[in-house]
PDB file of N, CA and C in Angstrom:
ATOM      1  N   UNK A   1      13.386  -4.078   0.974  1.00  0.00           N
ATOM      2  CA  UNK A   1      13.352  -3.861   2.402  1.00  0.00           C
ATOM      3  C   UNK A   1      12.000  -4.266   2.991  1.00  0.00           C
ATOM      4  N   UNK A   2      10.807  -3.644   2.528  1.00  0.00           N
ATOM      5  CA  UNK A   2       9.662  -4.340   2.760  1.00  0.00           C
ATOM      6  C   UNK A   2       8.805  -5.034   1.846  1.00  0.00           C
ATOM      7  N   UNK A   3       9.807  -6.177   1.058  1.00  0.00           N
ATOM      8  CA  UNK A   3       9.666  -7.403   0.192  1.00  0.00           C
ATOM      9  C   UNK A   3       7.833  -7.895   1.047  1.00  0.00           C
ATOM     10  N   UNK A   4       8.410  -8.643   2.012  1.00  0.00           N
ATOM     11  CA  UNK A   4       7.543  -9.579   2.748  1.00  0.00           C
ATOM     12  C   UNK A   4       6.152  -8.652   2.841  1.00  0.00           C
ATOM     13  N   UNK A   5       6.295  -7.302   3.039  1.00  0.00           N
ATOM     14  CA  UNK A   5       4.719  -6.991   3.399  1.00  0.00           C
ATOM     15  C   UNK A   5       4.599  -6.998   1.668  1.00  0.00           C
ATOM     16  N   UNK A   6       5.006  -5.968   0.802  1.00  0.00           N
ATOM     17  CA  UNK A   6       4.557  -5.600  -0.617  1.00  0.00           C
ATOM     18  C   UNK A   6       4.197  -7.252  -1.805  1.00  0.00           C
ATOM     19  N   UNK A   7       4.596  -8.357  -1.431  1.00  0.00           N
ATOM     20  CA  UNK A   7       4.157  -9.410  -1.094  1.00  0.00           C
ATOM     21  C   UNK A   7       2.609  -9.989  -0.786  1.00  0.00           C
ATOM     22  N   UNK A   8       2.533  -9.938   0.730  1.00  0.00           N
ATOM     23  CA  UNK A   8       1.742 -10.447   1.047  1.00  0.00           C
ATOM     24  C   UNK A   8       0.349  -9.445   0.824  1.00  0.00           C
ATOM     25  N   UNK A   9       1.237  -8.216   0.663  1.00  0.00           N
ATOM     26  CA  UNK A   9      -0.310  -7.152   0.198  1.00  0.00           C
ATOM     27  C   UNK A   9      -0.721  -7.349  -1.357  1.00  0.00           C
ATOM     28  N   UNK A  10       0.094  -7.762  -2.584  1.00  0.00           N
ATOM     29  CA  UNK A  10       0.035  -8.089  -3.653  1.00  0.00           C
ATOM     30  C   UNK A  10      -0.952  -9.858  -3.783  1.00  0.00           C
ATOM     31  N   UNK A  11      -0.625 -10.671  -2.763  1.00  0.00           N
ATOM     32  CA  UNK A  11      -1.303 -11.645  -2.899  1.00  0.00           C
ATOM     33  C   UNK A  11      -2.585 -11.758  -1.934  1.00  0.00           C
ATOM     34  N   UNK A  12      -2.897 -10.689  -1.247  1.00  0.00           N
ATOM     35  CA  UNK A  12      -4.207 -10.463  -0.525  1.00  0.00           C
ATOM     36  C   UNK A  12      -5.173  -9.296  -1.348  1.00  0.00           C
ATOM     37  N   UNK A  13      -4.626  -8.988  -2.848  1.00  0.00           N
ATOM     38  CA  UNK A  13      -5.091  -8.117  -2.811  1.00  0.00           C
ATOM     39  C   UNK A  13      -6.730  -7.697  -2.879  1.00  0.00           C
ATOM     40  N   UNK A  14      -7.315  -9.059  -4.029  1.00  0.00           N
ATOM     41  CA  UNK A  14      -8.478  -8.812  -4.354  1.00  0.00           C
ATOM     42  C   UNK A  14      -9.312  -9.265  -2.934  1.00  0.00           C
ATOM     43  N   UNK A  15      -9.063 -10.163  -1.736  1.00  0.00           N
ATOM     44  CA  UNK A  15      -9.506  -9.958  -0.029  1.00  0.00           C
ATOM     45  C   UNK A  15      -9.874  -8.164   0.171  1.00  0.00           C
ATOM     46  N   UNK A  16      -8.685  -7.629  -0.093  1.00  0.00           N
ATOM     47  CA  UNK A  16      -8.346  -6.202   0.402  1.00  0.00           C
ATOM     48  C   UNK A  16      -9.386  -5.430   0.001  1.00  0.00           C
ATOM     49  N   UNK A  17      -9.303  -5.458  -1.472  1.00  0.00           N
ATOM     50  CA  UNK A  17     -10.107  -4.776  -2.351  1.00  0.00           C
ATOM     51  C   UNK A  17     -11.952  -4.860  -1.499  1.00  0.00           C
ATOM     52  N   UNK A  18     -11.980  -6.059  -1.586  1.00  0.00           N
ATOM     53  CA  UNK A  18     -14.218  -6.430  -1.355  1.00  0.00           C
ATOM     54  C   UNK A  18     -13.422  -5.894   0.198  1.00  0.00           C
ATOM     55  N   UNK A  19     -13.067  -6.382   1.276  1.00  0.00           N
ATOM     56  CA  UNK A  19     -13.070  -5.826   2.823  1.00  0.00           C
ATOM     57  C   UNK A  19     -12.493  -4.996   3.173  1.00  0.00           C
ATOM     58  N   UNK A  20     -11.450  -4.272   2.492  1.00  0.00           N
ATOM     59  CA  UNK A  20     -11.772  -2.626   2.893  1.00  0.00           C
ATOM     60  C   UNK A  20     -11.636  -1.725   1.601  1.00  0.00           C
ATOM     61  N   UNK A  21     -12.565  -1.491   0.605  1.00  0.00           N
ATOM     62  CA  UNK A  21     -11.886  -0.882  -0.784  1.00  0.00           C
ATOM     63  C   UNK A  21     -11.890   0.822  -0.065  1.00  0.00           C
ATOM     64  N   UNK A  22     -10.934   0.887  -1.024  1.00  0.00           N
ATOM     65  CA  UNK A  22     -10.571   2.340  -1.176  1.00  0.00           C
ATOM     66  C   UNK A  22     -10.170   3.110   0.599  1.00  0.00           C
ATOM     67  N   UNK A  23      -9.614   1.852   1.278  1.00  0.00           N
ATOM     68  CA  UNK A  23      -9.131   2.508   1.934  1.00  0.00           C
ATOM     69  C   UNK A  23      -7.342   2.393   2.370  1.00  0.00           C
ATOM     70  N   UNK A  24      -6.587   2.785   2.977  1.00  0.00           N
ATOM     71  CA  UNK A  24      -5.562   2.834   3.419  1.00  0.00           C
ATOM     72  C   UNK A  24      -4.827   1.478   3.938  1.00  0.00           C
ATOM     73  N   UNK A  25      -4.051   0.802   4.206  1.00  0.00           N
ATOM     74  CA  UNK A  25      -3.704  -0.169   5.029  1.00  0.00           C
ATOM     75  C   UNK A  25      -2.612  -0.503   5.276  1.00  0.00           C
ATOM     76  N   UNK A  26      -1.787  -0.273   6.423  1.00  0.00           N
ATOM     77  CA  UNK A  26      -0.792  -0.335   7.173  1.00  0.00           C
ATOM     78  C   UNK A  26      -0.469  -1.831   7.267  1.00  0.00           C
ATOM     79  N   UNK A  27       0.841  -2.377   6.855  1.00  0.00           N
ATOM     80  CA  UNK A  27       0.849  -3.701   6.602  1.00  0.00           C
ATOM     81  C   UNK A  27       2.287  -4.272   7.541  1.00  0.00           C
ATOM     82  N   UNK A  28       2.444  -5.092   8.288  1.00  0.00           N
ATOM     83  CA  UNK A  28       3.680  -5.292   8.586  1.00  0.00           C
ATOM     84  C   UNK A  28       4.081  -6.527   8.856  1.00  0.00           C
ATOM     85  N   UNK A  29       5.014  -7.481   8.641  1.00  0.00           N
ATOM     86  CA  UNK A  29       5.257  -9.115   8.660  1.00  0.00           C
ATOM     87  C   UNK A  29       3.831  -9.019   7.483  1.00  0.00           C
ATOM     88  N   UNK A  30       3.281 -10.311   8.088  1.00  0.00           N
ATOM     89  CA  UNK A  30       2.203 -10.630   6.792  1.00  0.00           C
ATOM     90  C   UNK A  30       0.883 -10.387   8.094  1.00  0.00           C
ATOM     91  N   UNK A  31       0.879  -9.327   8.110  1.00  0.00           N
ATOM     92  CA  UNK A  31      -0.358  -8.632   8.759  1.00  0.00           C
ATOM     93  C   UNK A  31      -1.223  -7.398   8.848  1.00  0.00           C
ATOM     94  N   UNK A  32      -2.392  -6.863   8.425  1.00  0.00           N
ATOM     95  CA  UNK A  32      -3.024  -5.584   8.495  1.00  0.00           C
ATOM     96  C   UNK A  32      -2.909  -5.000   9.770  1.00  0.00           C
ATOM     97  N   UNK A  33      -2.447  -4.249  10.304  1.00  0.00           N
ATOM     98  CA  UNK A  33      -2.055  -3.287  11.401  1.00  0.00           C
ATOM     99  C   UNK A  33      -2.717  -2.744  11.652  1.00  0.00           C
ATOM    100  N   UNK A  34      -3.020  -1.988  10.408  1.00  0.00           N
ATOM    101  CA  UNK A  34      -4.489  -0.696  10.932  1.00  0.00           C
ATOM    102  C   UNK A  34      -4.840  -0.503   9.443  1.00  0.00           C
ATOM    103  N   UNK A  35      -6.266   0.422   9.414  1.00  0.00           N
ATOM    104  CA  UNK A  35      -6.876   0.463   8.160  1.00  0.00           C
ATOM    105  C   UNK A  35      -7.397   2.171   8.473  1.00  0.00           C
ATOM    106  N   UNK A  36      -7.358   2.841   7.549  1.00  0.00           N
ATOM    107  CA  UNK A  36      -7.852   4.451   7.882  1.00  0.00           C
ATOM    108  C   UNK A  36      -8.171   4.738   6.283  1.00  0.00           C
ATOM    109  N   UNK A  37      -8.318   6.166   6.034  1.00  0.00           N
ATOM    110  CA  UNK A  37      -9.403   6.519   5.602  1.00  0.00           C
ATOM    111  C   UNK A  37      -8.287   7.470   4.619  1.00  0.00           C
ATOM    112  N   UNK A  38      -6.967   8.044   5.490  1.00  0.00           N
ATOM    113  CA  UNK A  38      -6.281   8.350   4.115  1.00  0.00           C
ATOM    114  C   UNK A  38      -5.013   8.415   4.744  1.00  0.00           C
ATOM    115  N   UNK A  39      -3.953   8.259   3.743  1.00  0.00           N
ATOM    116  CA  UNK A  39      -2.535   8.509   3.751  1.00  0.00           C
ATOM    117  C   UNK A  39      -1.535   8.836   5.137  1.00  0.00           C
ATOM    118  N   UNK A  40      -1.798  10.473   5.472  1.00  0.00           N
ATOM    119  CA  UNK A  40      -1.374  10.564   6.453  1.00  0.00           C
ATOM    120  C   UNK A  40      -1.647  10.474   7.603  1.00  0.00           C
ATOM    121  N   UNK A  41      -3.322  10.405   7.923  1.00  0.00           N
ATOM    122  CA  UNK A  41      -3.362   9.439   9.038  1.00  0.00           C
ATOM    123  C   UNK A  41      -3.066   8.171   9.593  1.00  0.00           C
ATOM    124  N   UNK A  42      -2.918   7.412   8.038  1.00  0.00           N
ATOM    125  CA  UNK A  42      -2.306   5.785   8.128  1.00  0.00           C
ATOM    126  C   UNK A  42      -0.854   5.658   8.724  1.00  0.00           C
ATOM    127  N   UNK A  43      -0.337   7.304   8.240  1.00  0.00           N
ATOM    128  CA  UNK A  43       1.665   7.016   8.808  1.00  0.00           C
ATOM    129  C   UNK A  43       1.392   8.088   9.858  1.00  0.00           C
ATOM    130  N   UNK A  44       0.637   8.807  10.453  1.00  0.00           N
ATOM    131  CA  UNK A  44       0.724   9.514  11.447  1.00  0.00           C
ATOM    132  C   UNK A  44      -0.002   8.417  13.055  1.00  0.00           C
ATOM    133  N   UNK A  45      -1.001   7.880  12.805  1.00  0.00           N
ATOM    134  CA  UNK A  45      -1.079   6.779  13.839  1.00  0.00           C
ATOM    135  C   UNK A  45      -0.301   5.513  13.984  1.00  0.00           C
ATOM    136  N   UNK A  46       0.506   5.141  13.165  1.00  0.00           N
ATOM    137  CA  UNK A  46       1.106   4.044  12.889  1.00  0.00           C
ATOM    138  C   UNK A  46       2.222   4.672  13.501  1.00  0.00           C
ATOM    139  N   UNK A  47       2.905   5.448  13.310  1.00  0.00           N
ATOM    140  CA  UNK A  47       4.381   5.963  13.829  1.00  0.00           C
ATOM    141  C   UNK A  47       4.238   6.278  15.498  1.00  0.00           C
ATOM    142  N   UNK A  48       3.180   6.161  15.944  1.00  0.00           N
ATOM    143  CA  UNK A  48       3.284   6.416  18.064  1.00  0.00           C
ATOM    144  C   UNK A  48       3.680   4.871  17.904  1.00  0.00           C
ATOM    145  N   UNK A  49       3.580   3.542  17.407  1.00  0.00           N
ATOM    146  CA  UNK A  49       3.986   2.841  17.790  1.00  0.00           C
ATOM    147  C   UNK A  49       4.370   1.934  17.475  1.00  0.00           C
ATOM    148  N   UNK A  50       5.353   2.485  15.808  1.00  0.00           N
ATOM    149  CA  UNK A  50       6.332   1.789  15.072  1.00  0.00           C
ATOM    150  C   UNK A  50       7.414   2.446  14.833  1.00  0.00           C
ATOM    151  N   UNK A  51       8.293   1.664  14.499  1.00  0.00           N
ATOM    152  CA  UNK A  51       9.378   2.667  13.569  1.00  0.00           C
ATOM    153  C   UNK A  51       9.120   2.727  12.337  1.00  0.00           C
ATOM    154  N   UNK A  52       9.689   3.929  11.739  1.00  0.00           N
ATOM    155  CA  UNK A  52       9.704   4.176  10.455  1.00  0.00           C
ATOM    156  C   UNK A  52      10.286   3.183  10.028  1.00  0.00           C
ATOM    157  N   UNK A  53      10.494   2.757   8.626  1.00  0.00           N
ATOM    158  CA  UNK A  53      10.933   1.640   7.466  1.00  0.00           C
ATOM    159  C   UNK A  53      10.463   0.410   8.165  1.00  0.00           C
ATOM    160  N   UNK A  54       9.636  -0.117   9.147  1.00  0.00           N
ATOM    161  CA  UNK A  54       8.801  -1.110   9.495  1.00  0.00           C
ATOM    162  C   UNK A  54       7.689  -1.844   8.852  1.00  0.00           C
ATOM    163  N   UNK A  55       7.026  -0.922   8.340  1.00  0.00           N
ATOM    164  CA  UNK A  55       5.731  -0.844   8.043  1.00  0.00           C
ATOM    165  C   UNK A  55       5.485  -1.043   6.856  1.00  0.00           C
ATOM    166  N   UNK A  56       4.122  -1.079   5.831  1.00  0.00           N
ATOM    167  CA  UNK A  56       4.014  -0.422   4.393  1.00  0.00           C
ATOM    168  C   UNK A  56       2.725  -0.307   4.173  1.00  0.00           C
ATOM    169  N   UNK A  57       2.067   1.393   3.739  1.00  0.00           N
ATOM    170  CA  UNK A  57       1.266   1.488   3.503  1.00  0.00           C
ATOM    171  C   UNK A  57       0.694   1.697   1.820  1.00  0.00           C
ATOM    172  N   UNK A  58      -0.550   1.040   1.804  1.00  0.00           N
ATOM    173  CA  UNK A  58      -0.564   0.911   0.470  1.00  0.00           C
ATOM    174  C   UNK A  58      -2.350   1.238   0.613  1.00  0.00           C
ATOM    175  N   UNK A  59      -2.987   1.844  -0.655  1.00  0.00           N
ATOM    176  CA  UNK A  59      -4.441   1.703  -0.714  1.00  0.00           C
ATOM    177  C   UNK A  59      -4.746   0.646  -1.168  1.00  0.00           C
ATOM    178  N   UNK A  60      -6.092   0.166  -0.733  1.00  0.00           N
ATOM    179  CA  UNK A  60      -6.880  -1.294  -1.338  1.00  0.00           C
ATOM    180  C   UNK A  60      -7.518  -0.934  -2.503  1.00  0.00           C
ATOM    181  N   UNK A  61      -7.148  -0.454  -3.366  1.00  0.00           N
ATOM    182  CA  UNK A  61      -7.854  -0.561  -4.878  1.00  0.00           C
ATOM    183  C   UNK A  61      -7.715  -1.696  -5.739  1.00  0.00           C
ATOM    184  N   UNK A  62      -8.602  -1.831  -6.672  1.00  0.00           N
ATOM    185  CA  UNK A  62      -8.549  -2.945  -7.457  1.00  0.00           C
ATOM    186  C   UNK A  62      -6.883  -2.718  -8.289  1.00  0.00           C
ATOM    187  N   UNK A  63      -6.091  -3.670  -8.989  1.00  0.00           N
ATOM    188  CA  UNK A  63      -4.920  -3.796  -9.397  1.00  0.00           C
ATOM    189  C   UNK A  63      -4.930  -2.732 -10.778  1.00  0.00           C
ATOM    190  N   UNK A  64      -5.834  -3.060 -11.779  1.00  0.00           N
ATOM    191  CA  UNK A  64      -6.261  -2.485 -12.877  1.00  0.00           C
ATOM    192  C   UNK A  64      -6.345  -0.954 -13.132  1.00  0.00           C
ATOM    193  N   UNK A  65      -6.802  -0.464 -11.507  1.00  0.00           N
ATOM    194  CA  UNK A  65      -6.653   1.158 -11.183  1.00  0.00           C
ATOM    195  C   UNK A  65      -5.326   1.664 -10.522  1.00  0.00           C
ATOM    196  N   UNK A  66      -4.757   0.736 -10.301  1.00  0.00           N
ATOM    197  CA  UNK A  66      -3.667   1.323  -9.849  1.00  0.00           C
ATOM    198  C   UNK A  66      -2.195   1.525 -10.908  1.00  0.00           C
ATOM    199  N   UNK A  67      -2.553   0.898 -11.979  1.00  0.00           N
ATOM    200  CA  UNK A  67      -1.295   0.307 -13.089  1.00  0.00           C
ATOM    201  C   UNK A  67      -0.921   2.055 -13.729  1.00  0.00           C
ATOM    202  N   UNK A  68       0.428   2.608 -13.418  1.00  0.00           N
ATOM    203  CA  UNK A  68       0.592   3.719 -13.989  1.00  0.00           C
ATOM    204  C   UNK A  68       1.017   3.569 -15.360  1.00  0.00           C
ATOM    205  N   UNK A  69       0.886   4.652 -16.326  1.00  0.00           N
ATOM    206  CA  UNK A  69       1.989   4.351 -17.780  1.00  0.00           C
ATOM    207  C   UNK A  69       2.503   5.717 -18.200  1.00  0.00           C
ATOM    208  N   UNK A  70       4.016   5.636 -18.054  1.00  0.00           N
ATOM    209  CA  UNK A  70       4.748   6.792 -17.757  1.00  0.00           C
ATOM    210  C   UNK A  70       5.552   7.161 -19.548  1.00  0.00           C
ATOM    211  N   UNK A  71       4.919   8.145 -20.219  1.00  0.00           N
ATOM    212  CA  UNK A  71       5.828   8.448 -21.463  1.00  0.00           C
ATOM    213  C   UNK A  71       6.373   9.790 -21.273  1.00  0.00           C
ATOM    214  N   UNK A  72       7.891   9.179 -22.543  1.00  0.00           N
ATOM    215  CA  UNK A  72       8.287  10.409 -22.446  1.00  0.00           C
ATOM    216  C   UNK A  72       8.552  11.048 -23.565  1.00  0.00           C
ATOM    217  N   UNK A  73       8.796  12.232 -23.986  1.00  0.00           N
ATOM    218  CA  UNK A  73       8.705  13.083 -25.015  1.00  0.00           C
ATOM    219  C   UNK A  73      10.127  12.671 -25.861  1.00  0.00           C
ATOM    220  N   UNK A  74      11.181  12.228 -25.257  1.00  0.00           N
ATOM    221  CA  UNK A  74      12.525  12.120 -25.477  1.00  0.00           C
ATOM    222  C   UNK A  74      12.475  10.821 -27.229  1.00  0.00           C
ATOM    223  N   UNK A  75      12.884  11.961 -27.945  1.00  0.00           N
ATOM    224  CA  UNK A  75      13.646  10.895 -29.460  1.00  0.00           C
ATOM    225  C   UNK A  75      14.847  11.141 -29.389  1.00  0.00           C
ATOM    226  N   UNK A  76      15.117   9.356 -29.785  1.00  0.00           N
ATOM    227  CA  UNK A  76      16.396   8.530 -29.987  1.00  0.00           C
ATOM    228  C   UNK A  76      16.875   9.027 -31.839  1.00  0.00           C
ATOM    229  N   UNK A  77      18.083   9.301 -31.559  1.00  0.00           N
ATOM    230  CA  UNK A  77      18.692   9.664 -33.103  1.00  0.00           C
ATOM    231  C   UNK A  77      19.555   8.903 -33.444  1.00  0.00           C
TER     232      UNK A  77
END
């Protein structure tokens, strides 16, 4: 659904990272919208003058910090 921004935020990322690290960024078509400081201020100012599922917010961290690794306790018999 928001292919095109998660995209263009994946191939801007290391831009993102050096000009705004560690902060917030509201992304929509292939454009930065707004930039804030955390989470729900990024979807609480963004929503007076978007719709919801429009948008996508993501933090500017380097790629390397963001990579999760999810285990699970579960054995196969």
């Amino acid at each position: 659904m928001l292919d095109k921004e998660y995209h263009f935020f994946q191939n801007n990322l290391k831009k993102f990272v050096k000009e705004f690290p560690n902060k917030f960024l509201v992304i929509k078509g292939e454009k930065v919208i707004g930039v804030y400081e955390n989470e729900v201020t990024a979807y609480e100012e963004t929503l007076k003058n978007n719709d919801i599922g429009t948008f996508l917010i993501q933090k500017s961290i380097p790629e390397e910090e963001s990579v999760q690794t999810f285990q699970s306790r579960v054995i196969f018999r």
